[in-house]
Each structure stands twice: as C-alpha cells, then as structure tokens.
C-alpha atoms as a PDB file:
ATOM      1  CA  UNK A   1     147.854 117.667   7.178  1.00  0.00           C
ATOM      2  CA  UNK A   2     145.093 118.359   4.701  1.00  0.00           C
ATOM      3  CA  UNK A   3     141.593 119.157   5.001  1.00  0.00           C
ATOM      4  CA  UNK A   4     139.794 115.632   5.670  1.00  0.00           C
ATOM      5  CA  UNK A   5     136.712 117.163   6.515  1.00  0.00           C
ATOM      6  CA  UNK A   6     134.134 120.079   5.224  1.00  0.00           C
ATOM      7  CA  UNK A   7     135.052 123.368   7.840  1.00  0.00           C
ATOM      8  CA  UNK A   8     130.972 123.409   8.189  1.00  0.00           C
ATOM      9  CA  UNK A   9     128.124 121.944   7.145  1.00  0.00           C
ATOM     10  CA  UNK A  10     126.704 125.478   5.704  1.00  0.00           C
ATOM     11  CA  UNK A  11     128.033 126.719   2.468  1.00  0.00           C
ATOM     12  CA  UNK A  12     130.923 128.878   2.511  1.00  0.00           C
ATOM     13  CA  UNK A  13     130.594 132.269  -0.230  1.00  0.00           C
ATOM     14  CA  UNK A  14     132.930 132.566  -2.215  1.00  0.00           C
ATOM     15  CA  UNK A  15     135.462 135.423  -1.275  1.00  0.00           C
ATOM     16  CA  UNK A  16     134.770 137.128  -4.056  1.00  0.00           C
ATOM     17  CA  UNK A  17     131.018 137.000  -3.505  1.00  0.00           C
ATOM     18  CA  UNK A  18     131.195 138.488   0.113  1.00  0.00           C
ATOM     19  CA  UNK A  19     130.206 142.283   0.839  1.00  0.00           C
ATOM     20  CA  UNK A  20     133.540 144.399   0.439  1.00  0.00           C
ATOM     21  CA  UNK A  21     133.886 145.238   4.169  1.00  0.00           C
ATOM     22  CA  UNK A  22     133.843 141.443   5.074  1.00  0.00           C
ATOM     23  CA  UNK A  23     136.201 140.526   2.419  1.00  0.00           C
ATOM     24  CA  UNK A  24     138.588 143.086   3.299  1.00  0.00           C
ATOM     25  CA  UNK A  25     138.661 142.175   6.969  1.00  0.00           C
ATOM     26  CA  UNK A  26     139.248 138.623   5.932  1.00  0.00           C
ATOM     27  CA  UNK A  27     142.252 139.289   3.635  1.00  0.00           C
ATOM     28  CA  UNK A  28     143.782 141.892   6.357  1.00  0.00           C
ATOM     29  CA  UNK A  29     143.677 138.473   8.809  1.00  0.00           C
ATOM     30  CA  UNK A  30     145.244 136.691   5.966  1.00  0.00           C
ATOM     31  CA  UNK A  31     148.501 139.125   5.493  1.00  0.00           C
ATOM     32  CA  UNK A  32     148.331 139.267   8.880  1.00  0.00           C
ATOM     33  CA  UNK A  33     147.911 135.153   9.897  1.00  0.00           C
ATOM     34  CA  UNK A  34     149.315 133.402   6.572  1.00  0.00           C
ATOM     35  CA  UNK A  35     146.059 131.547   6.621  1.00  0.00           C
ATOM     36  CA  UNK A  36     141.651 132.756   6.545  1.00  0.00           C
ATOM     37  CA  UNK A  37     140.852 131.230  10.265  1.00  0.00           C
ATOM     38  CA  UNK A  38     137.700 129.047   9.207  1.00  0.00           C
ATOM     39  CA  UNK A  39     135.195 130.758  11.467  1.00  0.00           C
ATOM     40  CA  UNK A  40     135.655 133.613   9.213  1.00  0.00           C
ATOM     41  CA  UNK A  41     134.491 131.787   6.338  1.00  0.00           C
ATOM     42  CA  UNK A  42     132.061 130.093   8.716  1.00  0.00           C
ATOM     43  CA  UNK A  43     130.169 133.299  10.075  1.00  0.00           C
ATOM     44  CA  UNK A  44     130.509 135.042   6.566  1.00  0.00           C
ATOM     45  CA  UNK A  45     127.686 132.723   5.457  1.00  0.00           C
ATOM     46  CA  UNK A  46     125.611 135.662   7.350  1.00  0.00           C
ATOM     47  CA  UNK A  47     126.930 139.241   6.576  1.00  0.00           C
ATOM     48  CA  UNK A  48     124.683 140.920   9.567  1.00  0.00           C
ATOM     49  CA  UNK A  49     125.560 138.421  12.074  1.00  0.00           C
ATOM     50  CA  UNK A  50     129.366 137.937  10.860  1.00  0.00           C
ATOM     51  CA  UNK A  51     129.477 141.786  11.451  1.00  0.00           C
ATOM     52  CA  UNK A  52     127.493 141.968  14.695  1.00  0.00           C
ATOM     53  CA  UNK A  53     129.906 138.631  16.171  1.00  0.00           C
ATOM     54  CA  UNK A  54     132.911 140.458  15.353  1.00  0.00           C
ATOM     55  CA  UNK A  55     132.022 143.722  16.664  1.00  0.00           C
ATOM     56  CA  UNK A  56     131.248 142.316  20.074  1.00  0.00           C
ATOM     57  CA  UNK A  57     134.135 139.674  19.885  1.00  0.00           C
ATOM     58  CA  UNK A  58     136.829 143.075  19.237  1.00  0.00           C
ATOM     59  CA  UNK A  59     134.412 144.935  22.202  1.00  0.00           C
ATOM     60  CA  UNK A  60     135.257 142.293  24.429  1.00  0.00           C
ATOM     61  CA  UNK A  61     138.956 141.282  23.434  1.00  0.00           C
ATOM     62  CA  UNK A  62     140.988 143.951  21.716  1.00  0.00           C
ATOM     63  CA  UNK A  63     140.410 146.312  24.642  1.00  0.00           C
ATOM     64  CA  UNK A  64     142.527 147.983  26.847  1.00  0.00           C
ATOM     65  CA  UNK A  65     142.138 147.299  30.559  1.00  0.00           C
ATOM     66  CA  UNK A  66     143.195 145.135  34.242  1.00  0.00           C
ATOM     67  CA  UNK A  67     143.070 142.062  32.268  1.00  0.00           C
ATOM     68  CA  UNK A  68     145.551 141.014  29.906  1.00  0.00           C
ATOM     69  CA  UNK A  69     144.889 139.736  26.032  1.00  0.00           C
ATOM     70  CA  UNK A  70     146.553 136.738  27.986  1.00  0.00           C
ATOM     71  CA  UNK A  71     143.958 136.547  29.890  1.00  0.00           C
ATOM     72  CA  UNK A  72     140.934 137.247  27.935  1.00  0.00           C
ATOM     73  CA  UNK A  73     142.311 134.177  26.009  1.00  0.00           C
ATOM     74  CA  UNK A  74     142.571 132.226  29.181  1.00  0.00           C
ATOM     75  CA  UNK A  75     138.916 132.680  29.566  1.00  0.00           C
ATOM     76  CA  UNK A  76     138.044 131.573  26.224  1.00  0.00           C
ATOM     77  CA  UNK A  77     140.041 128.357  26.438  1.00  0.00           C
ATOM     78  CA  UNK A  78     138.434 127.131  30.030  1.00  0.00           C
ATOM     79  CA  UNK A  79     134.960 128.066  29.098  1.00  0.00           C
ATOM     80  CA  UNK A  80     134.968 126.315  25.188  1.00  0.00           C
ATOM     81  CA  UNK A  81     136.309 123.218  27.118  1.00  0.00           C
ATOM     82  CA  UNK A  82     133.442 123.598  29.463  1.00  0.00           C
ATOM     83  CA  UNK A  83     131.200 123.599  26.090  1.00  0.00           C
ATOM     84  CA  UNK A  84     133.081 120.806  24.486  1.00  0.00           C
ATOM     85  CA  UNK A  85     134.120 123.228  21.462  1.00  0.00           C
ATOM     86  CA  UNK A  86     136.437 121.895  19.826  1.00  0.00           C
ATOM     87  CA  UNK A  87     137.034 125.030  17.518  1.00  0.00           C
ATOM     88  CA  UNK A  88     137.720 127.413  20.218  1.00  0.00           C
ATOM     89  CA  UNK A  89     139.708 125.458  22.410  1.00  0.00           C
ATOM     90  CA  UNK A  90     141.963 124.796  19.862  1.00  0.00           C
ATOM     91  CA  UNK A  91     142.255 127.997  18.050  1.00  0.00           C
ATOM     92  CA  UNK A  92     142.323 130.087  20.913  1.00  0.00           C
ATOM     93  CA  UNK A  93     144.808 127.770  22.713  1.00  0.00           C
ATOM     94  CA  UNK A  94     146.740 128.691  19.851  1.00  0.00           C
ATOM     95  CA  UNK A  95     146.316 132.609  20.365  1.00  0.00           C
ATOM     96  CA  UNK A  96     146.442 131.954  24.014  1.00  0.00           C
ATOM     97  CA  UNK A  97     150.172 130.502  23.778  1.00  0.00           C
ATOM     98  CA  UNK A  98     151.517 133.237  21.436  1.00  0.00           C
ATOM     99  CA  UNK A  99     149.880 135.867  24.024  1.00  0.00           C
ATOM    100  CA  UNK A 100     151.434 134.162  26.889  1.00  0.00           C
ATOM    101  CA  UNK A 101     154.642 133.161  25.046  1.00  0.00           C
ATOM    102  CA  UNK A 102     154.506 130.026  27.114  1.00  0.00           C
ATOM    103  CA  UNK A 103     153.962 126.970  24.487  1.00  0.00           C
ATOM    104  CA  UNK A 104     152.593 124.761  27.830  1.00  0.00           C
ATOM    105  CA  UNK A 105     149.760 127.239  29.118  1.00  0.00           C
ATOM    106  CA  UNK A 106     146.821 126.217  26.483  1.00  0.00           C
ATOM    107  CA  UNK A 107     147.061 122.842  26.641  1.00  0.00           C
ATOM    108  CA  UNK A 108     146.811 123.290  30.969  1.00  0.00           C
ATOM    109  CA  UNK A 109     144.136 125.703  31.163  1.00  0.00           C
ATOM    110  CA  UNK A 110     141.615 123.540  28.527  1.00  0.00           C
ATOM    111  CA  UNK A 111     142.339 120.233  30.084  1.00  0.00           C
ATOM    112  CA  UNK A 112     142.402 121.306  34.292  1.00  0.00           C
ATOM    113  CA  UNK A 113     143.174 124.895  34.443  1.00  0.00           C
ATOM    114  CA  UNK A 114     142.808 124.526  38.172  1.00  0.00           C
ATOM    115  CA  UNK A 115     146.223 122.477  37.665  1.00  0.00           C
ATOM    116  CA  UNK A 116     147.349 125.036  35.504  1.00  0.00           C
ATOM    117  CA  UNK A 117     150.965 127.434  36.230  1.00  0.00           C
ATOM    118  CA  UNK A 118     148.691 130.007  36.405  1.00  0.00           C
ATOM    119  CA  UNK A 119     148.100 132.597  39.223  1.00  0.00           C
ATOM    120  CA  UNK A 120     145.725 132.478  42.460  1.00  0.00           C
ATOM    121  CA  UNK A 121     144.353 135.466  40.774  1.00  0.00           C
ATOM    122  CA  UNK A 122     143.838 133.823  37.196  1.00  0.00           C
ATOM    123  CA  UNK A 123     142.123 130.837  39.071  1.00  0.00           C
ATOM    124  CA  UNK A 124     139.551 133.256  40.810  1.00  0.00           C
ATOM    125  CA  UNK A 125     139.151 134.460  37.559  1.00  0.00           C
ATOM    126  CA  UNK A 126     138.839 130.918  35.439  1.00  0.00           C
ATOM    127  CA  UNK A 127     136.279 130.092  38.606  1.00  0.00           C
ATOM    128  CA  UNK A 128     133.850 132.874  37.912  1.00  0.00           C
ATOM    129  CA  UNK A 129     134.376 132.488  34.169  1.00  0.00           C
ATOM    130  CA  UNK A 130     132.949 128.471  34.643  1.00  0.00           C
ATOM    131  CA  UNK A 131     130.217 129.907  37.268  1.00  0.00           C
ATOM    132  CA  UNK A 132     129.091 132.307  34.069  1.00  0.00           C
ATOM    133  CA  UNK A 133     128.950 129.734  31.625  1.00  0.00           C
ATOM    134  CA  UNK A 134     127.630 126.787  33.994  1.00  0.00           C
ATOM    135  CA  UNK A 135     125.491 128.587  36.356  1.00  0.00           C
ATOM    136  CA  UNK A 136     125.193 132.255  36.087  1.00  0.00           C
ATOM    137  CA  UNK A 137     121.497 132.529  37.770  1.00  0.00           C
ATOM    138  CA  UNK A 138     123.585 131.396  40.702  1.00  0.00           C
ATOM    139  CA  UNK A 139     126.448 134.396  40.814  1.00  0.00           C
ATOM    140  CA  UNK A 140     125.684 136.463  43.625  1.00  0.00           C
ATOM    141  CA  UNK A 141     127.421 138.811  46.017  1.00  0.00           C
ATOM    142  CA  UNK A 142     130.079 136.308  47.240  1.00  0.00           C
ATOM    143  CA  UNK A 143     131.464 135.600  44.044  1.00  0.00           C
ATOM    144  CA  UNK A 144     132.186 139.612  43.400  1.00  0.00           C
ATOM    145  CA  UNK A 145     133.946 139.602  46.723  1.00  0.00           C
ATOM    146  CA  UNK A 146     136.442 136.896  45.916  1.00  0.00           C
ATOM    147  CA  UNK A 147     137.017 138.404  42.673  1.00  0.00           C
ATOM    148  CA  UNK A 148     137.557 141.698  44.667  1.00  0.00           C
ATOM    149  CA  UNK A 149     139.710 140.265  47.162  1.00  0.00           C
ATOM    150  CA  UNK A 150     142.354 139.685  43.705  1.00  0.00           C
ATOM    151  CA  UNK A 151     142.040 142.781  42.686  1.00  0.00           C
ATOM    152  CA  UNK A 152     139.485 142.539  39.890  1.00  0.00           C
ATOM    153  CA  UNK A 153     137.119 145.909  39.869  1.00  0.00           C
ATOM    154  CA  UNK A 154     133.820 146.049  38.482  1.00  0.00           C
ATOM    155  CA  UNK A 155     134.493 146.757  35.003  1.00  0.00           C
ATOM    156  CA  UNK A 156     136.728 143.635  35.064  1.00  0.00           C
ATOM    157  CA  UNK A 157     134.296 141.485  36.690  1.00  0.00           C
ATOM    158  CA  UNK A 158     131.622 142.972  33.464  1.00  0.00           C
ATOM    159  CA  UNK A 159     134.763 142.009  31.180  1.00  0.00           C
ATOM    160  CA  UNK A 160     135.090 138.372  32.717  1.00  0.00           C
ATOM    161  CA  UNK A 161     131.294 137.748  32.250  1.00  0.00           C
ATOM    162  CA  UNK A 162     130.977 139.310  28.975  1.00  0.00           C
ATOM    163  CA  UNK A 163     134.251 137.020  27.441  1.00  0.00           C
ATOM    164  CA  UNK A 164     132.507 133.865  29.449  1.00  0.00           C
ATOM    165  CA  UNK A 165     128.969 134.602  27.897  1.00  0.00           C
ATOM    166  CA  UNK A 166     129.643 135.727  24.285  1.00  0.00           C
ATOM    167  CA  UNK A 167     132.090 132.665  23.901  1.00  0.00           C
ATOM    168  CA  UNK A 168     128.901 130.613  25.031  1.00  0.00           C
ATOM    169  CA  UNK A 169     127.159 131.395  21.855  1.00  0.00           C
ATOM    170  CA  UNK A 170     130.697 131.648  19.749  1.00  0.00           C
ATOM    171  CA  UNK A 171     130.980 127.780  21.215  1.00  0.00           C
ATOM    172  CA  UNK A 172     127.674 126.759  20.461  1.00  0.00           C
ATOM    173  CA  UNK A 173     127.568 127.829  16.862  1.00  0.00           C
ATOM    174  CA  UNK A 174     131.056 126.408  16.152  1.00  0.00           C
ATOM    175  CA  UNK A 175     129.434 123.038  17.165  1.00  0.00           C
ATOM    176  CA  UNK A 176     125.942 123.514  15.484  1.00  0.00           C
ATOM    177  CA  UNK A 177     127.886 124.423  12.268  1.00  0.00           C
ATOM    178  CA  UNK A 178     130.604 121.723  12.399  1.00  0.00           C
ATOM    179  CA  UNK A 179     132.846 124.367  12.447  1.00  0.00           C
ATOM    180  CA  UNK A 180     136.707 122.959  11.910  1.00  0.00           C
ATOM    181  CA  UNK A 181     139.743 124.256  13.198  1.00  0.00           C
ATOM    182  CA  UNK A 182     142.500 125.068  10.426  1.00  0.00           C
ATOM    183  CA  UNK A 183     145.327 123.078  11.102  1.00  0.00           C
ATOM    184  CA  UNK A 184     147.683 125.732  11.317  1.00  0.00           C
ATOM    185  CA  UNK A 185     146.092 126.143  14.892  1.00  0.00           C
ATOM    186  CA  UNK A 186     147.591 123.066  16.129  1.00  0.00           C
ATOM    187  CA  UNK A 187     151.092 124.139  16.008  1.00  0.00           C
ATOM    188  CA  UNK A 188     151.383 128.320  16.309  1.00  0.00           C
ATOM    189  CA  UNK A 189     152.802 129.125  19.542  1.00  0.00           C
ATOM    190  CA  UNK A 190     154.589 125.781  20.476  1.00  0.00           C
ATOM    191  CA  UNK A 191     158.068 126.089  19.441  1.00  0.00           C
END
C-alpha cells in the first residue's frame, strides 16, 4: 500500500534539518519500529512543542503503576474514536493489540468498547475516560466512587484523566494537521 496521500498538510523538515535531540529520538523509534510513525515527522514541524508533546505523552504512558500499558492504550483508542481521530485510533489500536497480545481487542474497544472482552473494571475505566473527554465539568464525586469501588486509587483516577485529556489535544491536532497513519499500523499486532 503506498502513500496516496500527503501525512499533513504542514511541511515536514527534513531529518537532517531537525535539532539533534529530535532526530535522534526519531531514528531510535526507527531501529526500534522498522518504520518513523508519521506524527513524529508531523509534530517535528515544531521543535518546542514536539519536545513538550512527547514529554507529557512518556509522563503519562511509559510509567509504572495500577494500570497497565494495556490499558493506557485502551484509553487512547475509546477516547480518539470519541474525537473521530483517525490517526490515533488506528495507530494506537495497533500498539494496543501488541500490548494486549490479543489481535481482536483494538478493533472492539474503538468501535463499542462497552461490547468489548474487556473487564467490568476496564469498562468503569473506558466510562470515566469518555466522561473526561465529553463532559469533564460534569465529573463529580460519584464518578470517583465507582472508579473506587474497582479498585482504581487516586493516582490512577489522575492517570485516567490525564491519558483522556492529553489525547484530546493529541486527537485534535492529528485532525487539524491531516495527520496520516503509516500503513504499517494497519497490520502490527494481528497475526
């Protein structure tokens, strides 16, 4: 499958051209990938903000803690469906299923994760993840107690929100920059 379209509609430095810090992050996701994940190319457009996105984006996922990188993922893929980004729901589907090692769980959790074979507790957690990015002026006491009542604790609850809100702004500039997912996405994880 080649590249029909531009992977956004800003330019795209040349590797080369990039500050040394970004371009060695880049090619260390290369070795490690086989392939440059577009929004790294995408983002690098900015040095300050490429930096600042990725620092919060490790903050949030590469952490130890209650919830699993599983998980984390889980949240990423219900919420970008819930902002119709197309990016994100297909690029961390594709991190989601390796995670999981379940080929099936991606394409359940984007489309109806309520559907999804996925736990009680994962649901409570997908539920408060939508609340965050649909409605979070209306999150109140209630919604920490069910999330209690699972097991979640309040640095989990923080971790939930955080994932839910900085993948709100991760979604939205995907879209606003016609951001593309690489086509290696569309198969990692399924066989």
């Amino acid at each position: 499958m080649t590249e029909a379209h531009p992977i956004s509609r800003f330019p795209i430095p040349d590797l080369a051209d990039m500050p040394e810090d970004i371009r060695n992050r880049i090619l260390a996701v290369q070795e490690k990938s086989g392939f440059i994940p577009n929004v790294f190319l995408v983002l690098a457009h900015r040095p300050d903000e490429f930096r600042a996105f990725f620092a919060y984006h490790d903050a949030l996922m590469e952490k130890p803690g209650n919830l699993s990188k599983a998980e984390r993922e889980m949240i990423v893929v219900a919420t970008s469906n819930l902002n119709q980004c197309q990016y994100c729901v297909v690029a961390h589907g594709a991190i989601l299923r390796i995670r999981a090692k379940n080929p099936l769980i991606a394409d359940q959790v984007a489309i109806n994760y309520r559907k999804a074979d996925i736990s009680q507790r994962q649901k409570a957690m997908l539920d408060f993840a939508v609340k965050v990015s649909r409605s979070a002026e209306t999150v109140g006491e209630a919604d920490f107690d069910v999330l209690r009542s699972h097991g979640f604790d309040e640095e989990d609850i923080w971790d939930i929100a955080g994932i839910a809100a900085f993948f709100g702004l991760s979604n939205r500039m995907a879209n606003v920059t016609g951001m593309r997912p690489n086509a290696e996405f569309y198969s990692m994880g399924r066989g």
